[in-house]
PDB file of N, CA and C in Angstrom:
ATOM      1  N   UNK A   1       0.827  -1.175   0.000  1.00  0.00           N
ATOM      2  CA  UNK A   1       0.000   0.000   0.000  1.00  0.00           C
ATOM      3  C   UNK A   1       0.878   1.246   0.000  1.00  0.00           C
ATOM      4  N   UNK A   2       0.174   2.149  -0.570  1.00  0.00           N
ATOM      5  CA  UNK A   2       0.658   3.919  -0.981  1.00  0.00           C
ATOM      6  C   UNK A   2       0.897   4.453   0.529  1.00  0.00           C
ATOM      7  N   UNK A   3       1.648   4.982   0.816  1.00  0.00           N
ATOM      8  CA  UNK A   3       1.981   6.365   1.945  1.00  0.00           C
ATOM      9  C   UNK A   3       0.589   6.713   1.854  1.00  0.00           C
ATOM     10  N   UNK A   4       0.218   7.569   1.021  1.00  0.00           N
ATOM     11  CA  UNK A   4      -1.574   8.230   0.564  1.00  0.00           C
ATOM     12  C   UNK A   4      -2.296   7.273   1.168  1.00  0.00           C
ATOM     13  N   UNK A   5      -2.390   6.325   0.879  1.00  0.00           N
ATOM     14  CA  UNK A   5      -3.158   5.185   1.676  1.00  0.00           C
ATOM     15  C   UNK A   5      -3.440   4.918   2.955  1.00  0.00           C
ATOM     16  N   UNK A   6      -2.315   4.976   3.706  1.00  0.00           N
ATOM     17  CA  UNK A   6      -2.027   4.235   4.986  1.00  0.00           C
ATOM     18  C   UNK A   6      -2.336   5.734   5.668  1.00  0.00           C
ATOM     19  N   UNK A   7      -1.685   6.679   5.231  1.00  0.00           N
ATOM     20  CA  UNK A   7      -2.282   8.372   6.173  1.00  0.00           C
ATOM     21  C   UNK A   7      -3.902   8.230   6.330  1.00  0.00           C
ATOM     22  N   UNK A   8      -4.964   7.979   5.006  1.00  0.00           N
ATOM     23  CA  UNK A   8      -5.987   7.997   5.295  1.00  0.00           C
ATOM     24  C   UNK A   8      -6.525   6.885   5.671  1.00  0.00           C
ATOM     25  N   UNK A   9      -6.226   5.637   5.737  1.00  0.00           N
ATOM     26  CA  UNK A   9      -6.251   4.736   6.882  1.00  0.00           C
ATOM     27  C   UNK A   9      -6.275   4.919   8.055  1.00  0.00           C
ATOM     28  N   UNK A  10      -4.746   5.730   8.841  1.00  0.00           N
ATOM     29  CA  UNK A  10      -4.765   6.173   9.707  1.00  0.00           C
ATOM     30  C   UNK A  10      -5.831   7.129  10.537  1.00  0.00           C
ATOM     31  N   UNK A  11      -6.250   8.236   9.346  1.00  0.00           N
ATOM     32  CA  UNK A  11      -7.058   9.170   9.588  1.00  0.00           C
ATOM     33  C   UNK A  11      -8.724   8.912  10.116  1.00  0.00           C
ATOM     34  N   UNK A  12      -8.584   7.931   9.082  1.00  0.00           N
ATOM     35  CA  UNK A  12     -10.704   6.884   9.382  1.00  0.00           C
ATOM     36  C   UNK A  12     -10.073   6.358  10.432  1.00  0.00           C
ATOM     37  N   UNK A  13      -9.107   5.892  11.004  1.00  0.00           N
ATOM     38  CA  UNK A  13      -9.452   5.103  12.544  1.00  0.00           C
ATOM     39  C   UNK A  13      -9.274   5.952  13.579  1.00  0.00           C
ATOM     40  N   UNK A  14      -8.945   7.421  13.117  1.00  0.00           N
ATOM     41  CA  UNK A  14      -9.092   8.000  14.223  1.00  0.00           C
ATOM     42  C   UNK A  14     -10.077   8.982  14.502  1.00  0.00           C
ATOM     43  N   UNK A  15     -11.123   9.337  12.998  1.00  0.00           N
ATOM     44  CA  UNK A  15     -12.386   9.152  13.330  1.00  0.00           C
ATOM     45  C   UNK A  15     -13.033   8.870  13.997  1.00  0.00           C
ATOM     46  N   UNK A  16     -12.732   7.220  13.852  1.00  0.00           N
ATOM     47  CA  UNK A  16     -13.703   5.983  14.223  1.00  0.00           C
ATOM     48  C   UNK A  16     -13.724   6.446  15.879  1.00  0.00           C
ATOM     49  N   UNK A  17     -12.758   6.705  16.589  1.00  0.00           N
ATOM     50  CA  UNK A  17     -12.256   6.887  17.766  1.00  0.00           C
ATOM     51  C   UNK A  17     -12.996   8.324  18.775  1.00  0.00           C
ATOM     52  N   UNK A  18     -13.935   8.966  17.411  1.00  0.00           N
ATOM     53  CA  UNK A  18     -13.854  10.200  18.231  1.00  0.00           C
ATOM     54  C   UNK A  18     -15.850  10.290  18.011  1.00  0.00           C
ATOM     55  N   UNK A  19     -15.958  10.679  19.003  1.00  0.00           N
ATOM     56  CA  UNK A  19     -17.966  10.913  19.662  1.00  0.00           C
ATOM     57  C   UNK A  19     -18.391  11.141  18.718  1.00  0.00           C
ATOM     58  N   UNK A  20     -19.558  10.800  18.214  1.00  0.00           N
ATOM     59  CA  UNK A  20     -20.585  10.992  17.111  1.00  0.00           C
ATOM     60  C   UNK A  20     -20.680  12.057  16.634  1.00  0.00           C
ATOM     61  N   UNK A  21     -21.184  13.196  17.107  1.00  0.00           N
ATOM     62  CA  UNK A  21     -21.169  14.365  16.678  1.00  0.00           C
ATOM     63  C   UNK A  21     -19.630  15.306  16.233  1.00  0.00           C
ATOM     64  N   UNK A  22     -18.287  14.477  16.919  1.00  0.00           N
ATOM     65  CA  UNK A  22     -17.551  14.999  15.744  1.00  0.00           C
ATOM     66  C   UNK A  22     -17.427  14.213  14.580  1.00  0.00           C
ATOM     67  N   UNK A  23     -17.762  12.757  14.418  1.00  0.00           N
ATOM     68  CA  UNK A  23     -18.080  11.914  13.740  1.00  0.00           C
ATOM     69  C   UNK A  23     -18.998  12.762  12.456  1.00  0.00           C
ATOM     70  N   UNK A  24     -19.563  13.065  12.629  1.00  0.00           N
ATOM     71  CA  UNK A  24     -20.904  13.889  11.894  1.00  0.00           C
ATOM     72  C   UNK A  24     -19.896  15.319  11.252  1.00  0.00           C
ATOM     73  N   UNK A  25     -19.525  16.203  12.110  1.00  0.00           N
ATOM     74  CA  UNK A  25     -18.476  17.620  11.663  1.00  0.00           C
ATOM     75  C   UNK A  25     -18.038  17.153  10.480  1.00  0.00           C
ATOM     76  N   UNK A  26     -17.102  16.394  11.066  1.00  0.00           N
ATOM     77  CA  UNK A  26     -15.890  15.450   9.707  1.00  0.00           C
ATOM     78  C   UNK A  26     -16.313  15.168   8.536  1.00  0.00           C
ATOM     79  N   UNK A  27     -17.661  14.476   8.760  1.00  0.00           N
ATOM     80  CA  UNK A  27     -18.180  13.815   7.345  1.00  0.00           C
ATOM     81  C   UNK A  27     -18.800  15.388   6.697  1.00  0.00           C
ATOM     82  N   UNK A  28     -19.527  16.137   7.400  1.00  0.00           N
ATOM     83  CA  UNK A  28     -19.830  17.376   6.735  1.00  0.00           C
ATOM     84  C   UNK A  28     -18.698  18.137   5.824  1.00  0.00           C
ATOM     85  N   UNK A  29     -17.460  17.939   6.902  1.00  0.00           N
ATOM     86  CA  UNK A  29     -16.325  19.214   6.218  1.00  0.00           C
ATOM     87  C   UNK A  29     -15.998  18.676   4.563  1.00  0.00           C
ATOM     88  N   UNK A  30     -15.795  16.785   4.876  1.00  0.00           N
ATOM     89  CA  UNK A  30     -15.367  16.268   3.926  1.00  0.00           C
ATOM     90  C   UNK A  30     -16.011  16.522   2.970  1.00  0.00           C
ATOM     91  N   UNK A  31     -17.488  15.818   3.137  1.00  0.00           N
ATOM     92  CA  UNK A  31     -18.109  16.305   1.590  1.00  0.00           C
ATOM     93  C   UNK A  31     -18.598  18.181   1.641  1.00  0.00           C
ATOM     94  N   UNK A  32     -18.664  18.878   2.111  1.00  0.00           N
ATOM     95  CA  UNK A  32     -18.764  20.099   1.943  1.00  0.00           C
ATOM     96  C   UNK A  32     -16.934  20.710   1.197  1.00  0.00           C
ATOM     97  N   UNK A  33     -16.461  20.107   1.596  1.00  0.00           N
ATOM     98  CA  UNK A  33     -15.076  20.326   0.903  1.00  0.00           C
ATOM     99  C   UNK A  33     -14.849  19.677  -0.494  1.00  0.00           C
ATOM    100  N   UNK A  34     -15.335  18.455  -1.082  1.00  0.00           N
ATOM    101  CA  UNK A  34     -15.449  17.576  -1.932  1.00  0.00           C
ATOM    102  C   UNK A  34     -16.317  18.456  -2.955  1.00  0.00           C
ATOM    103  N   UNK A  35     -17.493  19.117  -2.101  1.00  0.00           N
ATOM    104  CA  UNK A  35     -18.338  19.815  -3.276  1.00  0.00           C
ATOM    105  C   UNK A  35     -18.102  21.274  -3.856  1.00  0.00           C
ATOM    106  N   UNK A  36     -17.106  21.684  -3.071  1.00  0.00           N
ATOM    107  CA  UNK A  36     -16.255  23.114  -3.111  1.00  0.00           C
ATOM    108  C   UNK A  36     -15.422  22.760  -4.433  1.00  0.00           C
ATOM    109  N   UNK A  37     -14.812  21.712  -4.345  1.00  0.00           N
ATOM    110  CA  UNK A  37     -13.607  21.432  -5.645  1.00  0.00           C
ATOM    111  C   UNK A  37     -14.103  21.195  -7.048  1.00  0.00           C
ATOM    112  N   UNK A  38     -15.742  20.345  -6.601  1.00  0.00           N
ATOM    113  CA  UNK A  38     -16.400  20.247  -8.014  1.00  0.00           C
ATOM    114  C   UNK A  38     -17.151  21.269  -8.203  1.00  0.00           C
ATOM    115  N   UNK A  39     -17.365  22.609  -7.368  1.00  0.00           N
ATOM    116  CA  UNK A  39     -17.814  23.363  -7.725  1.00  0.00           C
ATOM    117  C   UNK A  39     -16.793  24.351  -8.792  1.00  0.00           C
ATOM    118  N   UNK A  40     -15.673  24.627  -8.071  1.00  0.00           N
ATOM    119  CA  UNK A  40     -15.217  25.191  -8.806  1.00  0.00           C
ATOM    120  C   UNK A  40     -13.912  24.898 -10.002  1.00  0.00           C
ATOM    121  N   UNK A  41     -14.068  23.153 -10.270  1.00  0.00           N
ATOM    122  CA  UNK A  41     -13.907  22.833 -11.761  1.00  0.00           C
ATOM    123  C   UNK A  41     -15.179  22.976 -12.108  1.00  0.00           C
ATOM    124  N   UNK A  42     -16.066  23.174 -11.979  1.00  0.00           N
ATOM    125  CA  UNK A  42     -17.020  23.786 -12.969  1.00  0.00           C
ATOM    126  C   UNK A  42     -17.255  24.917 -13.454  1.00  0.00           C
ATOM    127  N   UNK A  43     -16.752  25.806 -12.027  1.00  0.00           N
ATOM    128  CA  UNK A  43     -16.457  27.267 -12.421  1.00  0.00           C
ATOM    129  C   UNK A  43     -15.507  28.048 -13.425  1.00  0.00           C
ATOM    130  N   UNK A  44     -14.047  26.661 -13.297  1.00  0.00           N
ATOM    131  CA  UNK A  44     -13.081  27.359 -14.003  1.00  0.00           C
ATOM    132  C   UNK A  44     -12.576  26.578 -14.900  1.00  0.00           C
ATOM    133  N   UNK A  45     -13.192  25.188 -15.076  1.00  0.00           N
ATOM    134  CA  UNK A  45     -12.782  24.288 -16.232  1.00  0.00           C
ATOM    135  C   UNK A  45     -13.994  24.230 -17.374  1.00  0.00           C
ATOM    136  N   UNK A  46     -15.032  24.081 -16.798  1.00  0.00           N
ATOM    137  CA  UNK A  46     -16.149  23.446 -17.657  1.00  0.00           C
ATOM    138  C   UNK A  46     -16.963  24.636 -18.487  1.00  0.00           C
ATOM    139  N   UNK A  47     -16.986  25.418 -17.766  1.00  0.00           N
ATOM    140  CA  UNK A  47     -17.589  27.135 -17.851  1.00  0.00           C
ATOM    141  C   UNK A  47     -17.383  27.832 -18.560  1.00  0.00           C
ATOM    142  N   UNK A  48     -15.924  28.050 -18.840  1.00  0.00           N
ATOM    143  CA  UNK A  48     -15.798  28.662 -19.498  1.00  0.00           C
ATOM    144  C   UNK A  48     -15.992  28.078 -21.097  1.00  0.00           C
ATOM    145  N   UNK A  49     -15.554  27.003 -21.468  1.00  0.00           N
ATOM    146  CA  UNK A  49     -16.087  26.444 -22.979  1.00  0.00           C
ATOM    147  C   UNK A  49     -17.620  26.759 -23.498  1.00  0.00           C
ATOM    148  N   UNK A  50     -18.193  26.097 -22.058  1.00  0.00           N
ATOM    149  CA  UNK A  50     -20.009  26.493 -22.594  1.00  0.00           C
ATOM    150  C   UNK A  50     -20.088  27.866 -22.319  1.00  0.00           C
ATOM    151  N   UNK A  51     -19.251  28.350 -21.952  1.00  0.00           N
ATOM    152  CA  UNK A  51     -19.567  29.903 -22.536  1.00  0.00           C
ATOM    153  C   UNK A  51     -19.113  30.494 -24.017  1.00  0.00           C
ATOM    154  N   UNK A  52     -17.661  30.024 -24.308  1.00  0.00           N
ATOM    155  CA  UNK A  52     -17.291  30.004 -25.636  1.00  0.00           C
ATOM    156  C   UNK A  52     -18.435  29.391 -26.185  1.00  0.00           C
ATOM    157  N   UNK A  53     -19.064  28.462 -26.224  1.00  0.00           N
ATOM    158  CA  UNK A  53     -19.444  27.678 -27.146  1.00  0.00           C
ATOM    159  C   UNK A  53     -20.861  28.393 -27.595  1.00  0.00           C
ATOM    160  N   UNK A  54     -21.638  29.230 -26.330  1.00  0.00           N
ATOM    161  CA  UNK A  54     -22.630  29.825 -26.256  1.00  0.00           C
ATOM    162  C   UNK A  54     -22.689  31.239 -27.178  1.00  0.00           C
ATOM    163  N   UNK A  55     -21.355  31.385 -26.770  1.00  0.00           N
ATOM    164  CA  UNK A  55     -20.648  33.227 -27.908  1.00  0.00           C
ATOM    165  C   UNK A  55     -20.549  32.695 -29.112  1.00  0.00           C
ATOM    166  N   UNK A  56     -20.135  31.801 -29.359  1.00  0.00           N
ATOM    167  CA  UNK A  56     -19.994  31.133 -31.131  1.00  0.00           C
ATOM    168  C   UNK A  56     -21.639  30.885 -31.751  1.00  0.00           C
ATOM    169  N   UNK A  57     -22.006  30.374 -31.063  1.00  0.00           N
ATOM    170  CA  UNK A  57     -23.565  29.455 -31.349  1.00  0.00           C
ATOM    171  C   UNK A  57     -24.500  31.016 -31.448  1.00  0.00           C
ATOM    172  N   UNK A  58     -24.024  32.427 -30.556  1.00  0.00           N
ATOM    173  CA  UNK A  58     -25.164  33.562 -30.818  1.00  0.00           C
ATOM    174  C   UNK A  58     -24.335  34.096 -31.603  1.00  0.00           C
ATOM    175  N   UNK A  59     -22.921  34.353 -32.411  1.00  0.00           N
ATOM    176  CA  UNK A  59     -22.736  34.894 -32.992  1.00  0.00           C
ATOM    177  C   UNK A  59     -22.457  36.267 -32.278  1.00  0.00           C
ATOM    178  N   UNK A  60     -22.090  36.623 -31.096  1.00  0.00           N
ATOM    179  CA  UNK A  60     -21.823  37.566 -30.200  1.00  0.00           C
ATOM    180  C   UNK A  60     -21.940  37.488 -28.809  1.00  0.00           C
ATOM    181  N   UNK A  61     -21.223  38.280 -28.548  1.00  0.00           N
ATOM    182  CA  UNK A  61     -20.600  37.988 -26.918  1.00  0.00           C
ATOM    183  C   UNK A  61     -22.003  38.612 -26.006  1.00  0.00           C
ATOM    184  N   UNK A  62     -23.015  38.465 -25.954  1.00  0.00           N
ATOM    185  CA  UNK A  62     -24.385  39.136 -25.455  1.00  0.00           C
ATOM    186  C   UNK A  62     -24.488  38.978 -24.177  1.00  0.00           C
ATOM    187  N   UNK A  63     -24.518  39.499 -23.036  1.00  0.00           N
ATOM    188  CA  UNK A  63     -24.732  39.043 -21.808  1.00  0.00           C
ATOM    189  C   UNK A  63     -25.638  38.208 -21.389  1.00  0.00           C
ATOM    190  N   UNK A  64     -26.883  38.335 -22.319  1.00  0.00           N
ATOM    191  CA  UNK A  64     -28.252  37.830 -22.212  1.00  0.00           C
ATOM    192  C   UNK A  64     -27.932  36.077 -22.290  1.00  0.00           C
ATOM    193  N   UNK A  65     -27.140  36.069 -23.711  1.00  0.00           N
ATOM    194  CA  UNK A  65     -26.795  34.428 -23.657  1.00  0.00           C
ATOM    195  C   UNK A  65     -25.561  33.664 -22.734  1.00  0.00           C
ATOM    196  N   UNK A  66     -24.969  34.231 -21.801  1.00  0.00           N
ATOM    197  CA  UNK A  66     -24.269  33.445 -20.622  1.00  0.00           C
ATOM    198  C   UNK A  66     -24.802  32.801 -20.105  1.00  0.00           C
ATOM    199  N   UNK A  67     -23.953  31.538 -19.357  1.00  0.00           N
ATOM    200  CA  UNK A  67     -24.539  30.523 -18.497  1.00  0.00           C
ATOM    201  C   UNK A  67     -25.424  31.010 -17.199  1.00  0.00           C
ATOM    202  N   UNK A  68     -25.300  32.557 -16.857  1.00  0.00           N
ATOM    203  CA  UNK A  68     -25.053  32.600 -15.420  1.00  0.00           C
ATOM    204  C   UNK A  68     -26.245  33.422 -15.383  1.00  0.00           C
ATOM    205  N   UNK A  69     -26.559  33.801 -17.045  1.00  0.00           N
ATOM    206  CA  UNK A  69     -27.746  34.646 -17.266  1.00  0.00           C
ATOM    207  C   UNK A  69     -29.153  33.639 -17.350  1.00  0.00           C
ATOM    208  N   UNK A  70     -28.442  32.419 -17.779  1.00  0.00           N
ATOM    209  CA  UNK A  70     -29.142  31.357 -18.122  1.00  0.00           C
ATOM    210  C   UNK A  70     -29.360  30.854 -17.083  1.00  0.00           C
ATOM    211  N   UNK A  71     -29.083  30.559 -15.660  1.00  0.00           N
ATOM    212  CA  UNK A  71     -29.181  29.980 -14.806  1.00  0.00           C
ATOM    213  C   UNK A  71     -30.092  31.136 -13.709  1.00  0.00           C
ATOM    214  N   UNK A  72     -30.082  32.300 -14.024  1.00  0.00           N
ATOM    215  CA  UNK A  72     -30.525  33.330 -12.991  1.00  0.00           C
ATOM    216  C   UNK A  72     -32.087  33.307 -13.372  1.00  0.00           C
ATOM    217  N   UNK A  73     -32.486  33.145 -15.254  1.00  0.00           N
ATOM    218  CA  UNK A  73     -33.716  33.027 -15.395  1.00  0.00           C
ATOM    219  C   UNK A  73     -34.179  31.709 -15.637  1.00  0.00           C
ATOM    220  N   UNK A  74     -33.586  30.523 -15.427  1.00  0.00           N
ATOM    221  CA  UNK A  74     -33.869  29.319 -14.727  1.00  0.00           C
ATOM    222  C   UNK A  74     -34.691  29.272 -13.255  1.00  0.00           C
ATOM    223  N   UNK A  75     -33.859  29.682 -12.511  1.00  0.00           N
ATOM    224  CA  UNK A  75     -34.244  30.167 -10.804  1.00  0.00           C
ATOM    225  C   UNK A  75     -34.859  31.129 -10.427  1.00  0.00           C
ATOM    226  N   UNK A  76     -35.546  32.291 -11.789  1.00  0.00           N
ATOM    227  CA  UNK A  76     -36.210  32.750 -11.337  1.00  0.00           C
ATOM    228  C   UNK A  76     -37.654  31.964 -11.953  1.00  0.00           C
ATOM    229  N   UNK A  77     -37.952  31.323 -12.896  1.00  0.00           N
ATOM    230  CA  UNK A  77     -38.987  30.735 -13.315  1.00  0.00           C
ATOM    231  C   UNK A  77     -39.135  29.790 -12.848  1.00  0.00           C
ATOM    232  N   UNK A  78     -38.437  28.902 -12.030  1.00  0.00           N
ATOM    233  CA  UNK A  78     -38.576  28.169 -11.217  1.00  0.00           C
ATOM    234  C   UNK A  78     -39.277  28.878  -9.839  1.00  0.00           C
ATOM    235  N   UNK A  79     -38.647  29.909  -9.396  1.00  0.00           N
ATOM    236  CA  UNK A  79     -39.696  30.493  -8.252  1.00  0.00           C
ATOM    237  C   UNK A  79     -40.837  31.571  -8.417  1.00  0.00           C
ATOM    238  N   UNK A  80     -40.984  31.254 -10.037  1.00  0.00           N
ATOM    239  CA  UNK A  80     -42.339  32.063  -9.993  1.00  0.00           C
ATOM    240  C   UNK A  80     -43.008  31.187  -9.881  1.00  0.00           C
ATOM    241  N   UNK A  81     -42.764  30.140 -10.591  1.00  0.00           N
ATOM    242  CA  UNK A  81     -43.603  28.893 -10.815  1.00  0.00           C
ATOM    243  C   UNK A  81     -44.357  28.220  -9.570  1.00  0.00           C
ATOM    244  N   UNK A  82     -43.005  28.184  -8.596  1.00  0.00           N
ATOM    245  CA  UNK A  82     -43.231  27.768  -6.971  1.00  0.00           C
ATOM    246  C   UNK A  82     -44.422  28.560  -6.311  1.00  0.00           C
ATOM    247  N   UNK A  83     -43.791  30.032  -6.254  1.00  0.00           N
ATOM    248  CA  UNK A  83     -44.875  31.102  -5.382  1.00  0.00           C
ATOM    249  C   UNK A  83     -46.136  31.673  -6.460  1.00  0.00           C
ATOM    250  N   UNK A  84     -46.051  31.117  -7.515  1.00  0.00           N
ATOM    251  CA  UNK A  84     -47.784  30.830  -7.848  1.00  0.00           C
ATOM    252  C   UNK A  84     -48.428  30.291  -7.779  1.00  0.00           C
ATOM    253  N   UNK A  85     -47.791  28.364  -7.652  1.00  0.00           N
ATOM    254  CA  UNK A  85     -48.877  27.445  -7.361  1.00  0.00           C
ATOM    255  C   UNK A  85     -48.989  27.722  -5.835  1.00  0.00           C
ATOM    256  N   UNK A  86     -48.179  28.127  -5.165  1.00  0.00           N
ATOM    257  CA  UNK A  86     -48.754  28.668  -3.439  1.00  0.00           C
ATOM    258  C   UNK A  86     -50.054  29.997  -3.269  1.00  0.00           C
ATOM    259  N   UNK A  87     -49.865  30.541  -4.291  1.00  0.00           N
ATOM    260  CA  UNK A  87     -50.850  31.990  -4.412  1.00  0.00           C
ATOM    261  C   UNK A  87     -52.256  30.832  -4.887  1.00  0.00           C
ATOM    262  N   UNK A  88     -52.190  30.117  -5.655  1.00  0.00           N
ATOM    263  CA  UNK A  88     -53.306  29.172  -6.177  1.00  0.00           C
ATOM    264  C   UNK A  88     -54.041  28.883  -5.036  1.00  0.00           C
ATOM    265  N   UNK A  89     -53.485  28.479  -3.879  1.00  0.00           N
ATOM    266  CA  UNK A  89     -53.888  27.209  -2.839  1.00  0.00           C
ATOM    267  C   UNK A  89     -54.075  28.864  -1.947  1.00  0.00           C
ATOM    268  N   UNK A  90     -55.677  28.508  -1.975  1.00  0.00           N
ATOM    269  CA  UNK A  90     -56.210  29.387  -0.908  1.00  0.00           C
ATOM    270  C   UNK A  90     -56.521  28.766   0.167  1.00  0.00           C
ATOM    271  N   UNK A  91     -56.326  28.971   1.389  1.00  0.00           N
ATOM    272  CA  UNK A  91     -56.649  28.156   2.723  1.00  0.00           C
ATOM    273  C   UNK A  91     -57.250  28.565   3.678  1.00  0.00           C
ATOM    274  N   UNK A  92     -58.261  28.503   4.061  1.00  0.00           N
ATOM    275  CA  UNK A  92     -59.547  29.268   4.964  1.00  0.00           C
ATOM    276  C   UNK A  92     -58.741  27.639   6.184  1.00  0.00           C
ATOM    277  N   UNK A  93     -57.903  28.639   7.196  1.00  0.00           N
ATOM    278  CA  UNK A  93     -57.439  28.457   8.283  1.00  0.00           C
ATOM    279  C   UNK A  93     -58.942  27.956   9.413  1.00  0.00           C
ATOM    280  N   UNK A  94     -59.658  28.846   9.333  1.00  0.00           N
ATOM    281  CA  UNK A  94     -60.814  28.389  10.428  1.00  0.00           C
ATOM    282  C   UNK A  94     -61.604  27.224  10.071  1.00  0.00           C
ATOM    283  N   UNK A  95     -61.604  26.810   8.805  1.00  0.00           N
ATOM    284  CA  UNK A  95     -62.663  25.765   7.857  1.00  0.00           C
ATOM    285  C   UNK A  95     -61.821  24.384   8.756  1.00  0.00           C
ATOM    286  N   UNK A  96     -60.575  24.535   7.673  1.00  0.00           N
ATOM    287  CA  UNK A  96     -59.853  23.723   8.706  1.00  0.00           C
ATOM    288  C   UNK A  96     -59.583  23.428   9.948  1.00  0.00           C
ATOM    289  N   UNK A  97     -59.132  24.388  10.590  1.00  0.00           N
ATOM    290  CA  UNK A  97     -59.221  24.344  12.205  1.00  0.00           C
ATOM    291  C   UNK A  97     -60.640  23.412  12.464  1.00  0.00           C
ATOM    292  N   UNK A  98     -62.024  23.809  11.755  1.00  0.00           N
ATOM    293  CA  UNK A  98     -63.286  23.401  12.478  1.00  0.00           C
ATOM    294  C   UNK A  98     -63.340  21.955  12.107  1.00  0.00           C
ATOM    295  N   UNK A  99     -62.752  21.603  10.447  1.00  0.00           N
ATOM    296  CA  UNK A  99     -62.884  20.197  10.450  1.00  0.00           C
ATOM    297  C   UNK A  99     -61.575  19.558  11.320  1.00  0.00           C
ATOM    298  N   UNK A 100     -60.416  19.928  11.697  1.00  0.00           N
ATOM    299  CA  UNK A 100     -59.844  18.721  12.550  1.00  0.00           C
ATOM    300  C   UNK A 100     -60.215  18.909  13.865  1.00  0.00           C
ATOM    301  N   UNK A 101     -60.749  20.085  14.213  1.00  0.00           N
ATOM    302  CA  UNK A 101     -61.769  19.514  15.393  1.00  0.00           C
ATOM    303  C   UNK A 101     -62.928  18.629  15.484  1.00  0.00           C
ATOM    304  N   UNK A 102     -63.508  18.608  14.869  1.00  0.00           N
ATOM    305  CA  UNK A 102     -64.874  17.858  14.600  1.00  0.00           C
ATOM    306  C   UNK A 102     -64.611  16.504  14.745  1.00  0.00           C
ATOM    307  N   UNK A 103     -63.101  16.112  13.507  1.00  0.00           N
ATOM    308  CA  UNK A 103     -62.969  15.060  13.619  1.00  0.00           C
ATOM    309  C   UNK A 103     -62.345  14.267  14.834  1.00  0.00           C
ATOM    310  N   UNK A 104     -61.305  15.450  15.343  1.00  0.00           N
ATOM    311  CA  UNK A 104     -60.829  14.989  16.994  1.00  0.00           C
ATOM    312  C   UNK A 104     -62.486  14.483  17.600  1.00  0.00           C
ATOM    313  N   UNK A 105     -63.580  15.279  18.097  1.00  0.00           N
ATOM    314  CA  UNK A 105     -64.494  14.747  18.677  1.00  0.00           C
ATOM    315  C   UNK A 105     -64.826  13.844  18.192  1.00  0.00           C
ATOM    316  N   UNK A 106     -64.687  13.117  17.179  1.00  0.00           N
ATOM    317  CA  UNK A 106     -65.485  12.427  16.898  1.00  0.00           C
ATOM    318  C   UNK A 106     -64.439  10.959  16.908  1.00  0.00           C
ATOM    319  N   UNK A 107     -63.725  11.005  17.194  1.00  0.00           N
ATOM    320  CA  UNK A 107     -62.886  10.085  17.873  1.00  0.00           C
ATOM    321  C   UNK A 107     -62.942   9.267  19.310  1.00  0.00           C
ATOM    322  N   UNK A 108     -63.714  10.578  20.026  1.00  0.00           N
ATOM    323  CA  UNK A 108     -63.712  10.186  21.622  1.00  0.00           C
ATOM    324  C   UNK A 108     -65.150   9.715  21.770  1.00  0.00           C
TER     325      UNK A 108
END
């Protein structure tokens, strides 16, 4: 086995060794750290091509066609979408309140 190996060998058994809740920290930092690195090869490897590729494909460098423009009116039509089907759903609070009472009594 690798040096690389046997350190993180070492490292999981001394994990293993330590109270649940730092048990829990650790595994957070790890993958919160894991998703930091693939965040930003995406930021600075992958990104930039589909952005080239996006400036070639409009035939100009437009702000409108960036990824980031593309992703902002993604997330916002996604939360119109959200806080309209909530505006849809009207809820008469007392109707309710009166039917899960009713039905509580009608239990006993």
């Amino acid at each position: 086995m690798g040096q690389l190996t046997e350190k993180t060998l070492n490292a999981i058994e001394k994990a293993r060794q330590k109270p649940a809740h730092m048990r829990h920290a650790i595994a957070l930092s790890v993958a919160g750290g894991f998703t930091l690195v693939l965040f930003l090869v995406w930021v600075f490897v992958l990104l930039p091509y589909r952005s080239a590729y996006v400036a070639e494909e409009s035939k100009g460098n437009s702000p409108d066609n960036s990824p980031l423009a593309s992703l902002k009116a993604q997330v916002g039509s996604a939360w119109n979408n959200l806080t309209g089907s909530l505006k849809d759903k009207k809820i008469d609070w007392q109707d309710e309140y009166e039917k899960i009472k009713s039905e509580a009594l009608e239990m006993k």
